[in-house]
C-alpha atoms as a PDB file:
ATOM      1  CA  UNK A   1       0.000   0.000   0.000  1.00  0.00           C
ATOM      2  CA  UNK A   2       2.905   2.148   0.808  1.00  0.00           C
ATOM      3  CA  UNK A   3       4.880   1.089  -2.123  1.00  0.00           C
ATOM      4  CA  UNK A   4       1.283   2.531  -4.517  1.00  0.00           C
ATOM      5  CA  UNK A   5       0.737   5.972  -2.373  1.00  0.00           C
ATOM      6  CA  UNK A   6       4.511   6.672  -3.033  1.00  0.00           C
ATOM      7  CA  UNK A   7       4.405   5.710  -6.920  1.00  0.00           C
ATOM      8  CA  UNK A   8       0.735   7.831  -6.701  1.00  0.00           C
ATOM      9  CA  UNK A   9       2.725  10.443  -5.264  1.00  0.00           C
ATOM     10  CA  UNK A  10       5.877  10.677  -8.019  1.00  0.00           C
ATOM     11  CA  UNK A  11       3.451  10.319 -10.780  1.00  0.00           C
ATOM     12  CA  UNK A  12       1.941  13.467  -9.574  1.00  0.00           C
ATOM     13  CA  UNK A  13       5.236  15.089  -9.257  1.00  0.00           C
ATOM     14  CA  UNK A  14       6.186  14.339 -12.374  1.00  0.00           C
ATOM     15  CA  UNK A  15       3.485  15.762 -13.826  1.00  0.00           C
ATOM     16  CA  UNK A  16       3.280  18.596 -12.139  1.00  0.00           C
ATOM     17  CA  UNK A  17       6.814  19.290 -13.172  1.00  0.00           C
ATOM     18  CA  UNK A  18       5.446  19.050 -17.103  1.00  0.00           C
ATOM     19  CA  UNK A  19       3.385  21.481 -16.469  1.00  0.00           C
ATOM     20  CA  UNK A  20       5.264  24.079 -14.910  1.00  0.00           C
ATOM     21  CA  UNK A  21       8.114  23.241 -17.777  1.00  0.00           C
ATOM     22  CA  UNK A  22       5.455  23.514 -20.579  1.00  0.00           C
ATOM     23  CA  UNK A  23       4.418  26.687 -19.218  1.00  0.00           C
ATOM     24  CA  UNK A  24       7.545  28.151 -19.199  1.00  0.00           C
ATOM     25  CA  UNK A  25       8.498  27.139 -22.747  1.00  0.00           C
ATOM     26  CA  UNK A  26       4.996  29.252 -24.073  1.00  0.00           C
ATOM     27  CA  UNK A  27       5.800  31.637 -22.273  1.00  0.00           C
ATOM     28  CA  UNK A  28       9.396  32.365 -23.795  1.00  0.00           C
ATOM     29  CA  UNK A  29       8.013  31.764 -26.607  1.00  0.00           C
ATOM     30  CA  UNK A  30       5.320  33.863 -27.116  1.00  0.00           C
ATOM     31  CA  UNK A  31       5.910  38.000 -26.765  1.00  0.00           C
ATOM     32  CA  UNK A  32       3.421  39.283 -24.474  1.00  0.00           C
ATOM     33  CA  UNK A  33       1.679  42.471 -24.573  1.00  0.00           C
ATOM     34  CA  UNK A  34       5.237  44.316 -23.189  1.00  0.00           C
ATOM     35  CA  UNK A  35       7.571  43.041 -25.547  1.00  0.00           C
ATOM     36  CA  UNK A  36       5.480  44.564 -28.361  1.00  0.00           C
ATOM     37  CA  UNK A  37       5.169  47.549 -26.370  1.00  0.00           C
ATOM     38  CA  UNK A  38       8.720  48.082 -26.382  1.00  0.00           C
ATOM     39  CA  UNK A  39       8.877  47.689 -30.310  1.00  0.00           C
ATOM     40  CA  UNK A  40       6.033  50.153 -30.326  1.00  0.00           C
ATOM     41  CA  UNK A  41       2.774  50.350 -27.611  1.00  0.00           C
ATOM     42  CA  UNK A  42       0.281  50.000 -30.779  1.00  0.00           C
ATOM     43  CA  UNK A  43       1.710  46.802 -31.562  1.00  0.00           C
ATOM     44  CA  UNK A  44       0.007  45.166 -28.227  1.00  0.00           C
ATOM     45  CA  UNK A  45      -3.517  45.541 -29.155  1.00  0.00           C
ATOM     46  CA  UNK A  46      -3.222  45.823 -33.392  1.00  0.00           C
ATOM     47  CA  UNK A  47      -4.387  42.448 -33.473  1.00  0.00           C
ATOM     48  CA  UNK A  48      -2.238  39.976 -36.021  1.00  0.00           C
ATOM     49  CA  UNK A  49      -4.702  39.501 -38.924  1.00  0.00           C
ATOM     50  CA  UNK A  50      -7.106  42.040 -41.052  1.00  0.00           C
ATOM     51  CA  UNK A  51     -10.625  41.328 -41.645  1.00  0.00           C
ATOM     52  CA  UNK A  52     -13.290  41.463 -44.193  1.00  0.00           C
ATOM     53  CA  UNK A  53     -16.298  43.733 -44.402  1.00  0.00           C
ATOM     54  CA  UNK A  54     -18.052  40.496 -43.020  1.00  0.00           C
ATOM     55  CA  UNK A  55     -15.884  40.046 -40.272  1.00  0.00           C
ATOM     56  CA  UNK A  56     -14.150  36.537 -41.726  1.00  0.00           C
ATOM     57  CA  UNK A  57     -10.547  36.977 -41.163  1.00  0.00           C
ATOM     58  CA  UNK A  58      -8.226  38.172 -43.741  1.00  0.00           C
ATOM     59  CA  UNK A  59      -5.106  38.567 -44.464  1.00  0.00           C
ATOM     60  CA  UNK A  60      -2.269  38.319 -41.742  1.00  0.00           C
ATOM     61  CA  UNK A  61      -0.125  41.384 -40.643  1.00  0.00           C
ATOM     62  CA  UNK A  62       3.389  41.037 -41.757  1.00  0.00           C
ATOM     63  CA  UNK A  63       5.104  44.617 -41.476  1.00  0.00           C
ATOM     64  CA  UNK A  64       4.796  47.556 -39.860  1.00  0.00           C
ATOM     65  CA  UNK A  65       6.219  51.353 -39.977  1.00  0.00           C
ATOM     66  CA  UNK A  66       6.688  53.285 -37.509  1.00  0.00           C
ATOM     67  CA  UNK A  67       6.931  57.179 -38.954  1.00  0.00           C
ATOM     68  CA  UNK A  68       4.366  59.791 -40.463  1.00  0.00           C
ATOM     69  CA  UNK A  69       2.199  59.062 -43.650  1.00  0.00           C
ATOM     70  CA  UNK A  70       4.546  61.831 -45.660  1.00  0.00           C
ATOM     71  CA  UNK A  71       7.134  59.724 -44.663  1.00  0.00           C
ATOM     72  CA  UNK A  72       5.689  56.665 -45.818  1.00  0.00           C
ATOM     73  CA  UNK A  73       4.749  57.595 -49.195  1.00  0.00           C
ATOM     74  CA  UNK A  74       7.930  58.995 -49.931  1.00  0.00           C
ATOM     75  CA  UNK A  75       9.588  56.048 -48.164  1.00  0.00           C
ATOM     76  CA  UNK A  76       7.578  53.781 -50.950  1.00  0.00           C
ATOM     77  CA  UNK A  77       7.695  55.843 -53.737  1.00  0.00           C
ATOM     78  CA  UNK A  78      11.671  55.445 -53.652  1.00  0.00           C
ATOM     79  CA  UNK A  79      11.208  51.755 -53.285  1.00  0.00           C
ATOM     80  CA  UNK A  80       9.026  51.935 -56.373  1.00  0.00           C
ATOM     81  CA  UNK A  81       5.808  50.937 -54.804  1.00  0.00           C
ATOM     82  CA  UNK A  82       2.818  52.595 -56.291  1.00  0.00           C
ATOM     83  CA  UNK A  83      -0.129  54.000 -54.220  1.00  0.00           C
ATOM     84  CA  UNK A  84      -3.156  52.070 -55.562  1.00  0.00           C
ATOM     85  CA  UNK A  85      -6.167  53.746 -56.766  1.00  0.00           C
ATOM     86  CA  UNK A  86      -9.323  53.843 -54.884  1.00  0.00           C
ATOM     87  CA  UNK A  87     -12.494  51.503 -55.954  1.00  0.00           C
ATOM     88  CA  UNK A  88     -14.600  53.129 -58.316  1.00  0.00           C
ATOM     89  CA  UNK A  89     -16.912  52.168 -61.184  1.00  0.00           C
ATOM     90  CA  UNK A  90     -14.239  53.312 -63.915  1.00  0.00           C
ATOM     91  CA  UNK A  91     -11.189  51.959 -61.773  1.00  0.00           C
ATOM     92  CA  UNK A  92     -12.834  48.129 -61.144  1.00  0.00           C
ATOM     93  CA  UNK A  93     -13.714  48.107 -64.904  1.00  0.00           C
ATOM     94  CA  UNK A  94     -10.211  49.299 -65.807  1.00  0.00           C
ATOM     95  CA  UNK A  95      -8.654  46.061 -64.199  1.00  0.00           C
ATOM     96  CA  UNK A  96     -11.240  43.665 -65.193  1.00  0.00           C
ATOM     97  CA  UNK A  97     -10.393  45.206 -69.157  1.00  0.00           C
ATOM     98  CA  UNK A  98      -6.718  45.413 -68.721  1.00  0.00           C
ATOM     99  CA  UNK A  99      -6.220  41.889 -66.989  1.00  0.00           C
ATOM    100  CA  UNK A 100      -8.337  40.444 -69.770  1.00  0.00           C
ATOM    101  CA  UNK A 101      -6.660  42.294 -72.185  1.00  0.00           C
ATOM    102  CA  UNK A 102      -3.347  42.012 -70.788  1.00  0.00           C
ATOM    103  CA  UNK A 103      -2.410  45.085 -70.189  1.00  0.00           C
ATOM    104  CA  UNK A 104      -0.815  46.785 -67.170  1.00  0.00           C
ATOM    105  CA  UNK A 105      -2.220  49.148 -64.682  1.00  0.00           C
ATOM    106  CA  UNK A 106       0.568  49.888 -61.964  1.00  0.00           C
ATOM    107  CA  UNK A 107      -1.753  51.725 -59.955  1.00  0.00           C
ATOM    108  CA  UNK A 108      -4.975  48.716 -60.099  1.00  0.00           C
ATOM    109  CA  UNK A 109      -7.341  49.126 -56.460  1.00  0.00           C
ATOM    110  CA  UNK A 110      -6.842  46.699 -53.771  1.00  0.00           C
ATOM    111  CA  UNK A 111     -10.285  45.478 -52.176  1.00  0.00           C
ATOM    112  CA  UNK A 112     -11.098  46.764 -48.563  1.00  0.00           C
ATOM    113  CA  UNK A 113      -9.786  44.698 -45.574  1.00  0.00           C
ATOM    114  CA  UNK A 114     -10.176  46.073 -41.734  1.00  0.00           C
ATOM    115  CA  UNK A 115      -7.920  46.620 -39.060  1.00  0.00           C
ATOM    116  CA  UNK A 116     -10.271  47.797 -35.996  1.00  0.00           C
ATOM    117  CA  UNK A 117     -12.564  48.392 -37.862  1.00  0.00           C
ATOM    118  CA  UNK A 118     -11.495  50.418 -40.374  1.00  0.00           C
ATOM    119  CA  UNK A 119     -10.608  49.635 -44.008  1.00  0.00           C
ATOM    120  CA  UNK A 120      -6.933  50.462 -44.400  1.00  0.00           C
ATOM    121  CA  UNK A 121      -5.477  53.949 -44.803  1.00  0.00           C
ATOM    122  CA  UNK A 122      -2.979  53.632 -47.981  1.00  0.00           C
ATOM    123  CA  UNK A 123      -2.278  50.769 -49.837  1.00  0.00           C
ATOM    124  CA  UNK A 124       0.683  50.360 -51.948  1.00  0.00           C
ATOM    125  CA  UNK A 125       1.430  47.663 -55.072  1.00  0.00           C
ATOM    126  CA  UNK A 126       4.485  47.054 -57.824  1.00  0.00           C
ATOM    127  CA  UNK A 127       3.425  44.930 -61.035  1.00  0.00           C
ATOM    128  CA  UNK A 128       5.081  42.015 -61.219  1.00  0.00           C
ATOM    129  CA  UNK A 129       3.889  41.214 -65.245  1.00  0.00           C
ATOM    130  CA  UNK A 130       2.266  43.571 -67.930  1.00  0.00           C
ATOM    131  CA  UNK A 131      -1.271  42.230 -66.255  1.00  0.00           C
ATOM    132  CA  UNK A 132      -3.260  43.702 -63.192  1.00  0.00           C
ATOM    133  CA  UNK A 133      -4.149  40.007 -61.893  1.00  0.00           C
ATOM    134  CA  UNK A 134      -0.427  39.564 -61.133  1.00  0.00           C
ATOM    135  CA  UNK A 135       0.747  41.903 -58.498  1.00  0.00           C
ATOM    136  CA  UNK A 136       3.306  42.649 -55.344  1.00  0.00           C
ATOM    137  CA  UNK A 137       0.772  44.742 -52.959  1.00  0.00           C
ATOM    138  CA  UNK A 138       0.499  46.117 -49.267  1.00  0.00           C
ATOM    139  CA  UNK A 139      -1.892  47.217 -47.421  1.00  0.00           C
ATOM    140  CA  UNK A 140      -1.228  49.725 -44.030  1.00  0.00           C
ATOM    141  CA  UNK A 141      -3.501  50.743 -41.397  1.00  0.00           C
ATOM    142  CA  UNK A 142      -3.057  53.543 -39.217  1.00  0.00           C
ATOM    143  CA  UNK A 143      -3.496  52.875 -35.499  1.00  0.00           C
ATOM    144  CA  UNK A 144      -4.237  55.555 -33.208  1.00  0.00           C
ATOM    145  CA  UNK A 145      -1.903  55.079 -30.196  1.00  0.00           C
ATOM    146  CA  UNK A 146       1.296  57.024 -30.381  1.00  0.00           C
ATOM    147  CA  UNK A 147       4.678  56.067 -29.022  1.00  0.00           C
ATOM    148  CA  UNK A 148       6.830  57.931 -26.993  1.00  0.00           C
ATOM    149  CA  UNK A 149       8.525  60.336 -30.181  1.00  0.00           C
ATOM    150  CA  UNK A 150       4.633  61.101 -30.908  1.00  0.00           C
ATOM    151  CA  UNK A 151       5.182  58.279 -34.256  1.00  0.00           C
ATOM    152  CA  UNK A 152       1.810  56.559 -35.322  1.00  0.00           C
ATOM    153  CA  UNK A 153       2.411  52.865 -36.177  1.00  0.00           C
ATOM    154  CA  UNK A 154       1.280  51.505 -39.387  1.00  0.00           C
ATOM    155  CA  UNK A 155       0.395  47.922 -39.282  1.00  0.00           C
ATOM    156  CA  UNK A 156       0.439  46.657 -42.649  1.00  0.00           C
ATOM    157  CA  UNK A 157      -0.350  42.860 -44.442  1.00  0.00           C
ATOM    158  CA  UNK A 158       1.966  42.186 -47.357  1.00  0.00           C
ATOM    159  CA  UNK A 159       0.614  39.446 -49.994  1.00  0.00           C
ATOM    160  CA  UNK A 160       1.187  38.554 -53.619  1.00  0.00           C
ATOM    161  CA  UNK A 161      -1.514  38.319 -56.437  1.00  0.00           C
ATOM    162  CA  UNK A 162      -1.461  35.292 -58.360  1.00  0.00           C
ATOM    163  CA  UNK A 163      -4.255  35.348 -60.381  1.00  0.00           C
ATOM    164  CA  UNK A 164      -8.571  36.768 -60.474  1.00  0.00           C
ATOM    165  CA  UNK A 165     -10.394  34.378 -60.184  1.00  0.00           C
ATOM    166  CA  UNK A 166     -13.785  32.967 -57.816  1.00  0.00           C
ATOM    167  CA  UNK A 167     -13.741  33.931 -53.683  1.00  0.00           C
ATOM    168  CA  UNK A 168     -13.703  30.167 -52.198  1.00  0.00           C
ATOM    169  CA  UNK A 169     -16.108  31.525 -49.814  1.00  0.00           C
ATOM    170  CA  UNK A 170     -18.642  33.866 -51.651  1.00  0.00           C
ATOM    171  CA  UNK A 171     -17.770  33.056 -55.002  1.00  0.00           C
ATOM    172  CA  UNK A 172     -17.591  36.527 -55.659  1.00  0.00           C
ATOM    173  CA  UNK A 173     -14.575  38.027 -58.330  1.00  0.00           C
ATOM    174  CA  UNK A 174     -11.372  38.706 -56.460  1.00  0.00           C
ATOM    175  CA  UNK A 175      -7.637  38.471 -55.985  1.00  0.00           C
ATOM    176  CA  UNK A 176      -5.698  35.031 -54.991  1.00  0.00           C
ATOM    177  CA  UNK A 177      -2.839  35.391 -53.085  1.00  0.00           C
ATOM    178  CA  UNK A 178       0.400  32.925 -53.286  1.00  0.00           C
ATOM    179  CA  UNK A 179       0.280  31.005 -49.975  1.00  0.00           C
ATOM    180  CA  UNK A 180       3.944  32.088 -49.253  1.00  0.00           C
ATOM    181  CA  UNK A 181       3.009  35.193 -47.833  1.00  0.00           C
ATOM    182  CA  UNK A 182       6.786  35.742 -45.704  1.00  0.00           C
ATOM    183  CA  UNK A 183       8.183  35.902 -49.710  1.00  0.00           C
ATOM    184  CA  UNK A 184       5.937  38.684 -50.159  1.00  0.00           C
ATOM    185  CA  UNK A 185       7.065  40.485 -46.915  1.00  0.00           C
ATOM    186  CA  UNK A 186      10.860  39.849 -47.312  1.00  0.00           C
ATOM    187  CA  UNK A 187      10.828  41.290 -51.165  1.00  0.00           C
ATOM    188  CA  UNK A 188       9.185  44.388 -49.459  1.00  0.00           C
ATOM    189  CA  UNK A 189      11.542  44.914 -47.122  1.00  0.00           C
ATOM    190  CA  UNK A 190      14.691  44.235 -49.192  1.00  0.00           C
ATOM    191  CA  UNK A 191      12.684  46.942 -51.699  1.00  0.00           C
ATOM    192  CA  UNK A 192      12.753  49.444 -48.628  1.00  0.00           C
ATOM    193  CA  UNK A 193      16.778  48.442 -46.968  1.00  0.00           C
ATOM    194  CA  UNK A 194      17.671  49.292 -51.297  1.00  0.00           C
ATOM    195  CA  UNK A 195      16.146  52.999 -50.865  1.00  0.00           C
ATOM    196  CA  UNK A 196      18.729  53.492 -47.340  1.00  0.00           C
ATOM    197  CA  UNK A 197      17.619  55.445 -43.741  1.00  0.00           C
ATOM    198  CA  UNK A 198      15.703  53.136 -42.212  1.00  0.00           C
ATOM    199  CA  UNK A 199      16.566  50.436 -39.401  1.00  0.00           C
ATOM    200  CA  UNK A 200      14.977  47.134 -39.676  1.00  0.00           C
ATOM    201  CA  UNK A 201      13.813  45.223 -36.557  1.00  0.00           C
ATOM    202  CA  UNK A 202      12.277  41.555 -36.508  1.00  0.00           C
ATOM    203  CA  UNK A 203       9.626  40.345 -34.235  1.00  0.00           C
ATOM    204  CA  UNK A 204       9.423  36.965 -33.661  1.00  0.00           C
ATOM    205  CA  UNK A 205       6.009  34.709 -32.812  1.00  0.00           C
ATOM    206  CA  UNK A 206       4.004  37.982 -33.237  1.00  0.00           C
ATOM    207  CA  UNK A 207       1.743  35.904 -35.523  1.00  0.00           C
ATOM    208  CA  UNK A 208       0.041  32.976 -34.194  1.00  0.00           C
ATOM    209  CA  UNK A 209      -1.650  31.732 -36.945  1.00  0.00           C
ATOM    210  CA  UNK A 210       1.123  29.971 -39.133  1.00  0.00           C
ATOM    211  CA  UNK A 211      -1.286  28.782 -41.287  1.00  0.00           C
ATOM    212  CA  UNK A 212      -4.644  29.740 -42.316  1.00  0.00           C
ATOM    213  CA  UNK A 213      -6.665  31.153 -44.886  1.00  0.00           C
ATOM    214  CA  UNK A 214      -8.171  34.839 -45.873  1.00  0.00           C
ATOM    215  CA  UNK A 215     -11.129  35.696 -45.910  1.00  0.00           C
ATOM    216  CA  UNK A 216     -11.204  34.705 -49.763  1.00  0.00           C
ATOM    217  CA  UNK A 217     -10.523  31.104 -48.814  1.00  0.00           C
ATOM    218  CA  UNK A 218      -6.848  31.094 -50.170  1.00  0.00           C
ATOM    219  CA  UNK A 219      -4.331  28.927 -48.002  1.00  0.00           C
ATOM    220  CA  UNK A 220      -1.164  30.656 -46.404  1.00  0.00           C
ATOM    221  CA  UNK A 221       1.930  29.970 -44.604  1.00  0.00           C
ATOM    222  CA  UNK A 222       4.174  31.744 -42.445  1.00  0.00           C
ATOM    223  CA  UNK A 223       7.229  32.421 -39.819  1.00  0.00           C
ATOM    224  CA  UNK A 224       5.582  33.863 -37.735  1.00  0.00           C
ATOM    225  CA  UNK A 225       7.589  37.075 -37.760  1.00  0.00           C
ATOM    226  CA  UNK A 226       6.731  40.781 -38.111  1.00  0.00           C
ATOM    227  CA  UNK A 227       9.077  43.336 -39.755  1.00  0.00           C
ATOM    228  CA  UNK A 228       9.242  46.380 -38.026  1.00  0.00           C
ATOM    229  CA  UNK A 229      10.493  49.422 -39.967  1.00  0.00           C
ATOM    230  CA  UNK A 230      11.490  52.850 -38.987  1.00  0.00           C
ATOM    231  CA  UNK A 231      13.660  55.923 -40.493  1.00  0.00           C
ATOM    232  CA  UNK A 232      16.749  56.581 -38.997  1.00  0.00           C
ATOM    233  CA  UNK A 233      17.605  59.581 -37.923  1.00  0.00           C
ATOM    234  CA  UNK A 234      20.075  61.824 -39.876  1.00  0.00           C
END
């Protein structure tokens, strides 16, 4: 009887023990709301995916700036990133022409996604063929907290355009997106570290969805990671 209490007794020891050693291992793992804070204090409650105007989650964040918006459109236009038109009538039949037709519109709209509720503030793309179905594009939100220099934080989602085609989910016309969605990311940022004055910073584990799908149904895949990009001061 003593020999089972004592066995009883290590068994719950040892598990114990997995617990607290599990615990631990999340915890270093994943960045709480201070380590983002440190990075920037609107990075703790940005959130780590967009959404769609039906609330079905879109595509994740993968970049940020931290800087004004003068300073990120001239920060793009060196890279050679094009500020996309909004949705109109003449714009949406302009793509669905030129992408039939084959021709290339370097400024096409991007659909609206939502970060807090609000569709995002500038969106940026760079053709990647001479057709508008075939696209590098990003999309930034502002968020409202300010950090410590007064700097807004735009949290941005940075995917590629394959091809137009069906919405798995509504079955309405849209973009696909190439499930590699870091690829998309890392060209951006090389793009940006080629134009010089800014500093580069890497969070790890900020997003915990490695793999999912948008909110059009298309797979993804990631690290995980979140570049974090800021101009240095002169």
């Amino acid at each position: 009887m003593k020999r089972r209490t004592a066995i009883g007794y290590s068994l719950m020891l040892f598990a114990v023990a997995t617990l607290v050693v599990c615990s631990a291992v999340a915890h270093a793992a994943t960045p709480q709301a201070g380590d983002f804070a440190r990075q920037h204090p609107a990075l703790a409650s940005a959130g780590a995916r967009s959404f769609t105007s039906a609330g079905v989650l879109g595509d994740p964040l993968n970049i940020a700036f931290v800087g004004s918006e003068d300073e990120l459109l001239r920060l793009m236009a060196h890279a050679r990133w094009f500020p996309a038109d909004p949705i109109t009538f003449k714009s949406s039949l302009r793509i669905t022409v030129d992408s039939i037709a084959r021709r290339p519109y370097a400024d096409a709209p991007v659909s609206n996604l939502f970060v807090q509720g609000k569709k995002q503030d500038l969106a940026f793309e760079q053709p990647a063929a001479n057709n508008p179905s075939r696209r590098h594009h990003v999309r930034f939100w502002r968020m409202e907290t300010l950090d410590e220099q007064g700097q807004p934080l735009w949290a941005g989602a940075a995917t590629y355009d394959t091809r137009i085609g069906l919405s798995h989910v509504n079955r309405r016309i849209t973009h696909h997106i190439a499930a590699d969605v870091d690829s998309e990311r890392d060209k951006l940022v090389g793009d940006i570290q080629g134009v010089g004055g800014v500093s580069i910073s890497w969070i790890d584990n900020f997003q915990p969805d490695r793999n999912g799908r948008n909110g059009g149904g298309d797979p993804f895949h990631t690290d995980g990671r979140l570049a974090l990009i800021a101009i240095v001061a002169p």
